[in-house]
PDB file of N, CA and C in Angstrom:
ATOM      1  N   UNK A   1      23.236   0.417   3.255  1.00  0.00           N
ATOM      2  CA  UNK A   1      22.169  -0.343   2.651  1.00  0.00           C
ATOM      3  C   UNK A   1      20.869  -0.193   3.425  1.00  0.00           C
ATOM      4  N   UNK A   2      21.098   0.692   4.660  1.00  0.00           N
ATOM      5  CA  UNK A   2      19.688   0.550   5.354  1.00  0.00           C
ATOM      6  C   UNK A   2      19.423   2.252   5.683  1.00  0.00           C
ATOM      7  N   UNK A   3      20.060   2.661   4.601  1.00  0.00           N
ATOM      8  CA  UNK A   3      19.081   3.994   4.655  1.00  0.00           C
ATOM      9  C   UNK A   3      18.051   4.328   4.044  1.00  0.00           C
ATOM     10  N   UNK A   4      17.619   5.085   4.460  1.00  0.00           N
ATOM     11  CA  UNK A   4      15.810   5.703   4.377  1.00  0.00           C
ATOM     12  C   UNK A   4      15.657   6.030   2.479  1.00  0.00           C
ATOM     13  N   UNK A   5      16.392   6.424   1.933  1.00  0.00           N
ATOM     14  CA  UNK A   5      16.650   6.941   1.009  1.00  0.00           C
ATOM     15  C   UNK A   5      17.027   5.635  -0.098  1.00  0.00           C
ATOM     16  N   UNK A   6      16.221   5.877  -0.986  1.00  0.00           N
ATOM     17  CA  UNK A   6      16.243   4.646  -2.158  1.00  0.00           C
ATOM     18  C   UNK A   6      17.733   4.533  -3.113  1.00  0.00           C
ATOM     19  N   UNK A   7      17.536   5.442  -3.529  1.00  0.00           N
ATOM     20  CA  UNK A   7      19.050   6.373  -4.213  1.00  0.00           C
ATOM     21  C   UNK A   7      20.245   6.028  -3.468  1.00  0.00           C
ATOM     22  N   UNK A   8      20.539   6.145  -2.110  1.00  0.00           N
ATOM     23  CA  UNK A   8      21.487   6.035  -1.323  1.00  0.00           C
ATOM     24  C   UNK A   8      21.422   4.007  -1.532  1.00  0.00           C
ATOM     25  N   UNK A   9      20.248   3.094  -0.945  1.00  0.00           N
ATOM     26  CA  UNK A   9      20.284   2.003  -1.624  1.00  0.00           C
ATOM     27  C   UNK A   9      20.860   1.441  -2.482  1.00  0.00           C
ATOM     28  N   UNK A  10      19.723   2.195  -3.473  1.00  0.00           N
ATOM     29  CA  UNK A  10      20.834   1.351  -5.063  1.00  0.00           C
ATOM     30  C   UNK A  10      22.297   2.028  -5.543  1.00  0.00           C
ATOM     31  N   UNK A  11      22.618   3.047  -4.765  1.00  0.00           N
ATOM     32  CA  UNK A  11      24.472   3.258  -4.865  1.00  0.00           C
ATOM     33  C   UNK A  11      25.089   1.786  -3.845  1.00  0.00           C
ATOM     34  N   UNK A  12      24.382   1.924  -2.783  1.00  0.00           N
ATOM     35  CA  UNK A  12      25.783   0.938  -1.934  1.00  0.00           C
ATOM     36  C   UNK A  12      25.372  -0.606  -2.650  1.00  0.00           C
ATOM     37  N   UNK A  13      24.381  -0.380  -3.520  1.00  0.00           N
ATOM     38  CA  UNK A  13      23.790  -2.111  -4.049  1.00  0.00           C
ATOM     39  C   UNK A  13      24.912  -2.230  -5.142  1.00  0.00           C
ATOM     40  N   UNK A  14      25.328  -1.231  -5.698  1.00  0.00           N
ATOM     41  CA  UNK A  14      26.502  -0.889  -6.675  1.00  0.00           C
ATOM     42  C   UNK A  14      28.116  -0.981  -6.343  1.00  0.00           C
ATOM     43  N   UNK A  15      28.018  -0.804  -5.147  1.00  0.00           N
ATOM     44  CA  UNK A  15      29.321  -0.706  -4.178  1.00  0.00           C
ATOM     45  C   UNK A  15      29.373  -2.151  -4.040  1.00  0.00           C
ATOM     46  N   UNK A  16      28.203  -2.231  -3.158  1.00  0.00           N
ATOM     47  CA  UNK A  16      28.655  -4.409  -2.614  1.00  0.00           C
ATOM     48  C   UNK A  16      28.899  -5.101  -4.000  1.00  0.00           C
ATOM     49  N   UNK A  17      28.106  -4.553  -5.125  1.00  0.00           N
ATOM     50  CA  UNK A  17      28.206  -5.845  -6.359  1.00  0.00           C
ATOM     51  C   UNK A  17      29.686  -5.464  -6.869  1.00  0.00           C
ATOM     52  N   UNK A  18      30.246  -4.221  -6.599  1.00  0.00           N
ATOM     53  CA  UNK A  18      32.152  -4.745  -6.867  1.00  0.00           C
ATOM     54  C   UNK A  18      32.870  -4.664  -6.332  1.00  0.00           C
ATOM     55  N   UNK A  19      32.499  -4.981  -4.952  1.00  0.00           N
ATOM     56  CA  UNK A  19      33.159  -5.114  -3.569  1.00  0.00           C
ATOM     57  C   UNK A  19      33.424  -6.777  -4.038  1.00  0.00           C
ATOM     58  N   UNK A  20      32.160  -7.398  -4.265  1.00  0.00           N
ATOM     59  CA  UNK A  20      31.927  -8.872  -4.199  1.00  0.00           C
ATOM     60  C   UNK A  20      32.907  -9.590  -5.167  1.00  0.00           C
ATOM     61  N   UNK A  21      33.187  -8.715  -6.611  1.00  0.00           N
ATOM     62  CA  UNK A  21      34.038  -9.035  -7.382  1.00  0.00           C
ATOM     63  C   UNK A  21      35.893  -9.356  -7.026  1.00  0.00           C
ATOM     64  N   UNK A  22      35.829  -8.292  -5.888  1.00  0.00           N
ATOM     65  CA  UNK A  22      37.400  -8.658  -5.629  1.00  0.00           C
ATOM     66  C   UNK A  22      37.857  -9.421  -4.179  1.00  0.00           C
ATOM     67  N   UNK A  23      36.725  -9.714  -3.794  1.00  0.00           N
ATOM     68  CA  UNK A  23      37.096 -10.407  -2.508  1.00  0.00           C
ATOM     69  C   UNK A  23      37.375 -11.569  -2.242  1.00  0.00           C
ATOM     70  N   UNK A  24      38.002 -12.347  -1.235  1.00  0.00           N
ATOM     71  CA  UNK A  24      37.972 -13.861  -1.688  1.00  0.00           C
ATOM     72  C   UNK A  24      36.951 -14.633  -0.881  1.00  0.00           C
ATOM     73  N   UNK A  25      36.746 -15.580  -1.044  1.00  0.00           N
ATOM     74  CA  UNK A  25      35.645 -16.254  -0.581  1.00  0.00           C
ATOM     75  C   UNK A  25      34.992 -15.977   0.693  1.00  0.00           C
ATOM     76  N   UNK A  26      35.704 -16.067   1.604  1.00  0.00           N
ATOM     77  CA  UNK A  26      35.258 -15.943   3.240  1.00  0.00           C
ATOM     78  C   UNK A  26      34.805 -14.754   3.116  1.00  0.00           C
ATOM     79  N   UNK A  27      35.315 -13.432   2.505  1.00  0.00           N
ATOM     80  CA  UNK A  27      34.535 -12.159   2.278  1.00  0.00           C
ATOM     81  C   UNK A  27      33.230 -12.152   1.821  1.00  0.00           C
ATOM     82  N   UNK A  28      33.233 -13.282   0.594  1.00  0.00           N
ATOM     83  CA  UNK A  28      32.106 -13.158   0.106  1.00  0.00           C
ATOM     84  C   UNK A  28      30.744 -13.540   1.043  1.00  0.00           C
ATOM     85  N   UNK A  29      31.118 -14.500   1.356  1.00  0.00           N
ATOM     86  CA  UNK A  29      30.686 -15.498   2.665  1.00  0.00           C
ATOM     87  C   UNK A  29      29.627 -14.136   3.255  1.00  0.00           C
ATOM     88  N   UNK A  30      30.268 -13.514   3.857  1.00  0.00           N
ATOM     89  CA  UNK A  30      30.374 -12.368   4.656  1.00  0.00           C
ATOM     90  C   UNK A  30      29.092 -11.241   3.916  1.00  0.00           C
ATOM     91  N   UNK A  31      29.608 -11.077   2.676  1.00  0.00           N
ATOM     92  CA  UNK A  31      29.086 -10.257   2.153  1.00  0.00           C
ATOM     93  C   UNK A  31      27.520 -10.745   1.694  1.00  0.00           C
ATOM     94  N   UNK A  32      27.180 -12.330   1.955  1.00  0.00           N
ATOM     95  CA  UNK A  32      26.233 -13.000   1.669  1.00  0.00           C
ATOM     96  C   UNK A  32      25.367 -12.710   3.047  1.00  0.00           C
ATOM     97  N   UNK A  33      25.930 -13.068   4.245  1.00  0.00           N
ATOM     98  CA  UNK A  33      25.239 -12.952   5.284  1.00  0.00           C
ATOM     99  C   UNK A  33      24.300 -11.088   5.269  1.00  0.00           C
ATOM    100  N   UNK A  34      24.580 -10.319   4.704  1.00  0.00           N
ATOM    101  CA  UNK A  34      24.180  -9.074   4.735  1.00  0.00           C
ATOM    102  C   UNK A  34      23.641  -8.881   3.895  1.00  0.00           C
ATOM    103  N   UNK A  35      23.248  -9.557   2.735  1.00  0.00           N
ATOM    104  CA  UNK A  35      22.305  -9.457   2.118  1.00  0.00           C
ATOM    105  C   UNK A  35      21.020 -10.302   2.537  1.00  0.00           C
ATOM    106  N   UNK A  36      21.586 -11.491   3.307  1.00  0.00           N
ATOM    107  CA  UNK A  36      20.236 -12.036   3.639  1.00  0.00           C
ATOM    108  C   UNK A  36      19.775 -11.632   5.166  1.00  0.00           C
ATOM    109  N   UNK A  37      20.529 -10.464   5.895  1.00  0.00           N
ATOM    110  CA  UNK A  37      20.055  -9.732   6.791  1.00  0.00           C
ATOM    111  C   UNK A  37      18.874  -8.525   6.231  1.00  0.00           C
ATOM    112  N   UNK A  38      19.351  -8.661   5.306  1.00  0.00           N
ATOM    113  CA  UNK A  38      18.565  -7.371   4.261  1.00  0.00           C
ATOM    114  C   UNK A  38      17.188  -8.003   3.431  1.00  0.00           C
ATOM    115  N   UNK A  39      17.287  -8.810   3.088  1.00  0.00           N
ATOM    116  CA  UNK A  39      16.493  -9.837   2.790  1.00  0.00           C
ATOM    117  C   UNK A  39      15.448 -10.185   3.799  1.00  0.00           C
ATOM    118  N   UNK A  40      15.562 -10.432   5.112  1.00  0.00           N
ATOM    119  CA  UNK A  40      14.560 -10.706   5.974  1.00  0.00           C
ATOM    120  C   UNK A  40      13.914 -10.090   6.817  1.00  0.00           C
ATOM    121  N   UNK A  41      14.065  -8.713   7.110  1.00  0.00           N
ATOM    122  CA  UNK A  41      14.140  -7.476   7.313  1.00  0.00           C
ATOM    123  C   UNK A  41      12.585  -7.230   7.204  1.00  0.00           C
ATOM    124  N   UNK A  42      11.805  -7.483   8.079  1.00  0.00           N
ATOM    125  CA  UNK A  42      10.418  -7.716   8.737  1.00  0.00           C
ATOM    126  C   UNK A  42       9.747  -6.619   8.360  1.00  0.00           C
ATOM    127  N   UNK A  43      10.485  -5.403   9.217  1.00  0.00           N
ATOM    128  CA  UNK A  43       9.582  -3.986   9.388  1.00  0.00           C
ATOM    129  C   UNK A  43       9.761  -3.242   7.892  1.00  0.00           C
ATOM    130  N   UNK A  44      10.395  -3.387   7.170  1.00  0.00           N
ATOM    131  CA  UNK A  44      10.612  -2.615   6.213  1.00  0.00           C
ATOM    132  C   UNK A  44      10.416  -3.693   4.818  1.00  0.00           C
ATOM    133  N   UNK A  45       9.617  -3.665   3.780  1.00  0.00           N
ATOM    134  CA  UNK A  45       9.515  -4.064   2.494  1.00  0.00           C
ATOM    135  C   UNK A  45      10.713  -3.180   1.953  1.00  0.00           C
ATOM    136  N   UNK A  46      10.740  -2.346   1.816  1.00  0.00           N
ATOM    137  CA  UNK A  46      12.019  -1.372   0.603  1.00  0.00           C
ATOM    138  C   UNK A  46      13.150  -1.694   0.794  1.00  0.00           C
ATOM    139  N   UNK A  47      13.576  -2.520   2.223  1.00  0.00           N
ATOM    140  CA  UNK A  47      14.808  -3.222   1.882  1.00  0.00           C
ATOM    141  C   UNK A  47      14.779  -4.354   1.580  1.00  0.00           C
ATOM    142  N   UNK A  48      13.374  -5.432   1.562  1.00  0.00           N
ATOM    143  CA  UNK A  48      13.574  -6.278   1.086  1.00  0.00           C
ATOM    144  C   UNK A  48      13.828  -5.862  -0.294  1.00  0.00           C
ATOM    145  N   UNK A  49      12.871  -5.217  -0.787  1.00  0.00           N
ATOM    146  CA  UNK A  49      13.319  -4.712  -2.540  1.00  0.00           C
ATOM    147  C   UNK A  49      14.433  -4.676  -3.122  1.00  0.00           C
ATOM    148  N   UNK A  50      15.193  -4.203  -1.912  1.00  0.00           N
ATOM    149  CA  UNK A  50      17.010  -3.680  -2.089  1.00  0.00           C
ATOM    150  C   UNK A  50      17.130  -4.982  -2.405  1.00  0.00           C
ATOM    151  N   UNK A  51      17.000  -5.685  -1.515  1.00  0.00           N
ATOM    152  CA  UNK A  51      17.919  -7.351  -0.953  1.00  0.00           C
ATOM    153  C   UNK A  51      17.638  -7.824  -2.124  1.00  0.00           C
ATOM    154  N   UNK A  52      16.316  -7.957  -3.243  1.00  0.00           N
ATOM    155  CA  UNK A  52      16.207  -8.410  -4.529  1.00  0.00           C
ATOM    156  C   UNK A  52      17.097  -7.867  -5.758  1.00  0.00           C
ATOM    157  N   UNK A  53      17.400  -6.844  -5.273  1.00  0.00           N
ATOM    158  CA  UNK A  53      18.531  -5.924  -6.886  1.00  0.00           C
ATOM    159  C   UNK A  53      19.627  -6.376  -6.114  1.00  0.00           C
ATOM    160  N   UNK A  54      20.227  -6.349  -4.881  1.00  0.00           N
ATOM    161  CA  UNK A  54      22.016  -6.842  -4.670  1.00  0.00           C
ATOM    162  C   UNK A  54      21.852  -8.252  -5.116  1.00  0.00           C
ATOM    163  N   UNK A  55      20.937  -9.295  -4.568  1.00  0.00           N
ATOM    164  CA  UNK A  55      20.765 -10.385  -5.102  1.00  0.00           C
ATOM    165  C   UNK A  55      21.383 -10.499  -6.743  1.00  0.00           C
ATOM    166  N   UNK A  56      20.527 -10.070  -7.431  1.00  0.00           N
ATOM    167  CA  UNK A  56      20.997  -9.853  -8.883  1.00  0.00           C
ATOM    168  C   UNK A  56      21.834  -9.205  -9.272  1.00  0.00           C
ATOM    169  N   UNK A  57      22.393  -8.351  -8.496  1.00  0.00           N
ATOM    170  CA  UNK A  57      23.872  -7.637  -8.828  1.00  0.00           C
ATOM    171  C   UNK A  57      25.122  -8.637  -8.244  1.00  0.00           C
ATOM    172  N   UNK A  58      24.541  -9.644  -7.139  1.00  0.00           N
ATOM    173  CA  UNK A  58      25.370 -10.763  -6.861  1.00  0.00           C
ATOM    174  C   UNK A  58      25.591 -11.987  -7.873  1.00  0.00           C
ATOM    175  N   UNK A  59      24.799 -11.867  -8.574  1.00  0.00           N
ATOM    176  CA  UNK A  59      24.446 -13.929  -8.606  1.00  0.00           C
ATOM    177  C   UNK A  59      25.540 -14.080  -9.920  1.00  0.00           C
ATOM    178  N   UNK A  60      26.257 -13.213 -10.843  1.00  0.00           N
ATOM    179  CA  UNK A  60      26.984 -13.678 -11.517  1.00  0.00           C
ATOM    180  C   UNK A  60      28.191 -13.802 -11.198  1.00  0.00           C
ATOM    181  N   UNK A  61      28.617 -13.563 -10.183  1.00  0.00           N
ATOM    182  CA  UNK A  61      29.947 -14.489  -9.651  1.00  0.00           C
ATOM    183  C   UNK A  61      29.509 -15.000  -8.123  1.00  0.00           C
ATOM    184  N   UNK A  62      28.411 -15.646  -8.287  1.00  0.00           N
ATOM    185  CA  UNK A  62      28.255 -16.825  -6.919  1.00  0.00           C
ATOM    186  C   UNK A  62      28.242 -18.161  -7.629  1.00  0.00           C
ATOM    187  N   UNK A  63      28.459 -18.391  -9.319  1.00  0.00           N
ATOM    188  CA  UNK A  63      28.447 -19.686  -9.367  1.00  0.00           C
ATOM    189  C   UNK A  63      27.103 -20.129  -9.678  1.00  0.00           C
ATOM    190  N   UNK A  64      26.915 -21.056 -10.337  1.00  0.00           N
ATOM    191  CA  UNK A  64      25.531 -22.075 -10.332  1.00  0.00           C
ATOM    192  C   UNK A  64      25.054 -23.003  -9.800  1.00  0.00           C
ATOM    193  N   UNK A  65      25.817 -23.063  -9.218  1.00  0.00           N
ATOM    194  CA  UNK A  65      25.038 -23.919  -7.704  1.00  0.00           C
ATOM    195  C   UNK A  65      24.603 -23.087  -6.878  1.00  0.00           C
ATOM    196  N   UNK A  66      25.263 -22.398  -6.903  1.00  0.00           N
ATOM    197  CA  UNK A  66      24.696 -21.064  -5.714  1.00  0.00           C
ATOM    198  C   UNK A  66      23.726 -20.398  -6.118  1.00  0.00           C
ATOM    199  N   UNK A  67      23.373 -20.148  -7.106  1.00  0.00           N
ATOM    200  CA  UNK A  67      22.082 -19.642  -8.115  1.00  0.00           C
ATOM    201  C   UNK A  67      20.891 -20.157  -8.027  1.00  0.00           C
ATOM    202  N   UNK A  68      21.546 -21.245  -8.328  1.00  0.00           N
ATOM    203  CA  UNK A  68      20.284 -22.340  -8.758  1.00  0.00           C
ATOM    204  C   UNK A  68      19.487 -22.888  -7.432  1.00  0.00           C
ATOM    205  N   UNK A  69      20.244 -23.199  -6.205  1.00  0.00           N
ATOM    206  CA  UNK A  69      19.795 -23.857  -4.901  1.00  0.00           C
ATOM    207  C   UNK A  69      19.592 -22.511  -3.830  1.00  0.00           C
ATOM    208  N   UNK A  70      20.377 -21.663  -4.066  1.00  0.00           N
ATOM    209  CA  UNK A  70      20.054 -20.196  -3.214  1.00  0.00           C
ATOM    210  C   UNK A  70      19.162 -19.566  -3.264  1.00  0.00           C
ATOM    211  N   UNK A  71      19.847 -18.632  -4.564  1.00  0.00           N
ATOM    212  CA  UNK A  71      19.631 -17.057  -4.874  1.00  0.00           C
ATOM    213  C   UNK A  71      18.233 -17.134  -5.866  1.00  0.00           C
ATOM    214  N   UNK A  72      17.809 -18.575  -6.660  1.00  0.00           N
ATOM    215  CA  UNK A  72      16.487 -18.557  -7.168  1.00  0.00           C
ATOM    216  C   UNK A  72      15.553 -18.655  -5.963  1.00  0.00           C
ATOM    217  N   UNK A  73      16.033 -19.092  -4.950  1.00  0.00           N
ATOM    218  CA  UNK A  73      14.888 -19.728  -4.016  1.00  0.00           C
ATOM    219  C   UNK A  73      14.312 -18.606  -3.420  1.00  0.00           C
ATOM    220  N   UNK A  74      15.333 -17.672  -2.697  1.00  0.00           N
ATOM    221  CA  UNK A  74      15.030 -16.837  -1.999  1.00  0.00           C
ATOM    222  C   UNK A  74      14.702 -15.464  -2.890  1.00  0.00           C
ATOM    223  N   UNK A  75      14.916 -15.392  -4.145  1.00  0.00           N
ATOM    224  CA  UNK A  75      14.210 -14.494  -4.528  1.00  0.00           C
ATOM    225  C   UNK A  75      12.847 -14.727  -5.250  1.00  0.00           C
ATOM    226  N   UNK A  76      12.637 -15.813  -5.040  1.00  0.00           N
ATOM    227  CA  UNK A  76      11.037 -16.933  -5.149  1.00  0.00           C
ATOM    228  C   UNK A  76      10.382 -16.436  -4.221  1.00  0.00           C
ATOM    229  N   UNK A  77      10.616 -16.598  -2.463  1.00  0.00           N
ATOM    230  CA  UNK A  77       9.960 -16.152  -1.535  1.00  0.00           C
ATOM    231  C   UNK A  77       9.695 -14.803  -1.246  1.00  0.00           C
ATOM    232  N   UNK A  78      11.012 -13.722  -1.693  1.00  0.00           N
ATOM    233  CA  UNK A  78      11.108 -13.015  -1.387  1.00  0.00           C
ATOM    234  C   UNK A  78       9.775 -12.101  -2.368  1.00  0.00           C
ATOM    235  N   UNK A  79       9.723 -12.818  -3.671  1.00  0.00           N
ATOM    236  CA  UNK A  79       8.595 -12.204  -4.606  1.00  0.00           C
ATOM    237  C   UNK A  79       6.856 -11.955  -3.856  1.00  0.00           C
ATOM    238  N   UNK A  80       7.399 -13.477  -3.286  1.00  0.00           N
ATOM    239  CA  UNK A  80       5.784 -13.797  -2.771  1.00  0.00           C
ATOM    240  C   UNK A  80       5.472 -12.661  -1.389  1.00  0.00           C
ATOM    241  N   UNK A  81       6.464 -12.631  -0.962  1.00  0.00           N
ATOM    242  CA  UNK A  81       6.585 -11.453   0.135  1.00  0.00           C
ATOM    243  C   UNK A  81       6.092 -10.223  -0.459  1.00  0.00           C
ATOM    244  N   UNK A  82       6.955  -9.696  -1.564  1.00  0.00           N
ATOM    245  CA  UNK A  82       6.754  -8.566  -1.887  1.00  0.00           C
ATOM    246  C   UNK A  82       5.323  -8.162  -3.448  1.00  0.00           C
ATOM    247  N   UNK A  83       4.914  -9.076  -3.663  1.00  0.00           N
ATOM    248  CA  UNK A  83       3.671  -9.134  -4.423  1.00  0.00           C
ATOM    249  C   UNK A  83       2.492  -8.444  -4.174  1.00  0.00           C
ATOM    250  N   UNK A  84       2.048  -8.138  -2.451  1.00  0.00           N
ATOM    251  CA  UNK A  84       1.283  -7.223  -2.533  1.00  0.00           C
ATOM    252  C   UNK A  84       1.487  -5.981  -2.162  1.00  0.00           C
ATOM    253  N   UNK A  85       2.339  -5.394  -2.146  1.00  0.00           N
ATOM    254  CA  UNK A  85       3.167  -4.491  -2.171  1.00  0.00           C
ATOM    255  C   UNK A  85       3.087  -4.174  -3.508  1.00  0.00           C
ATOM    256  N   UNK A  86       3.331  -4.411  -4.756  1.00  0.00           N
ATOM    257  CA  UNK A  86       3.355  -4.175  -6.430  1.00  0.00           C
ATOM    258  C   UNK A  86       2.101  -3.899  -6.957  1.00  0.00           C
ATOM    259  N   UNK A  87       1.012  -4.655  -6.267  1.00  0.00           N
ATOM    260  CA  UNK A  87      -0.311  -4.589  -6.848  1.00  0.00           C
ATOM    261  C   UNK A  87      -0.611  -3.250  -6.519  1.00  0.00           C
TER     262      UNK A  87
END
């Protein structure tokens, strides 16, 4: 997920979203912490970008609570982060 290469990105963003499908919770757990390592990821915008598509390749089996109090929030901030970057 933290290679240079965009393509290589959105394959393993494809990998974690059905990795996430068969794991059990504490995995997921797990698999949450690395997206929001990816997510906060200072020096680099293009992985925050990433961290916004696994986000959404995550959020339909995290539940709606987890959606709603999480994964909207931080991809709220994460927009505002990445907004001038788009312009």
């Amino acid at each position: 997920m933290y290679d240079a290469d965009e393509s290589v990105r959105d394959r393993a963003i494809v990998v974690v979203g059905e990795m996430r499908k068969v794991c059990d919770e504490d995995e997921k757990e797990k698999i949450m912490v690395l997206v929001l390592d990816l997510a906060h990821y200072e020096s680099d915008a293009k992985y925050r970008e990433s961290s916004v598509k696994l986000l959404n390749e995550l959020a339909p089996d995290m539940g709606q609570e987890v959606c709603e109090f999480f994964i909207v929030q931080e991809i709220c901030s994460l927009g505002l982060d990445l907004s001038p970057i788009v312009r």
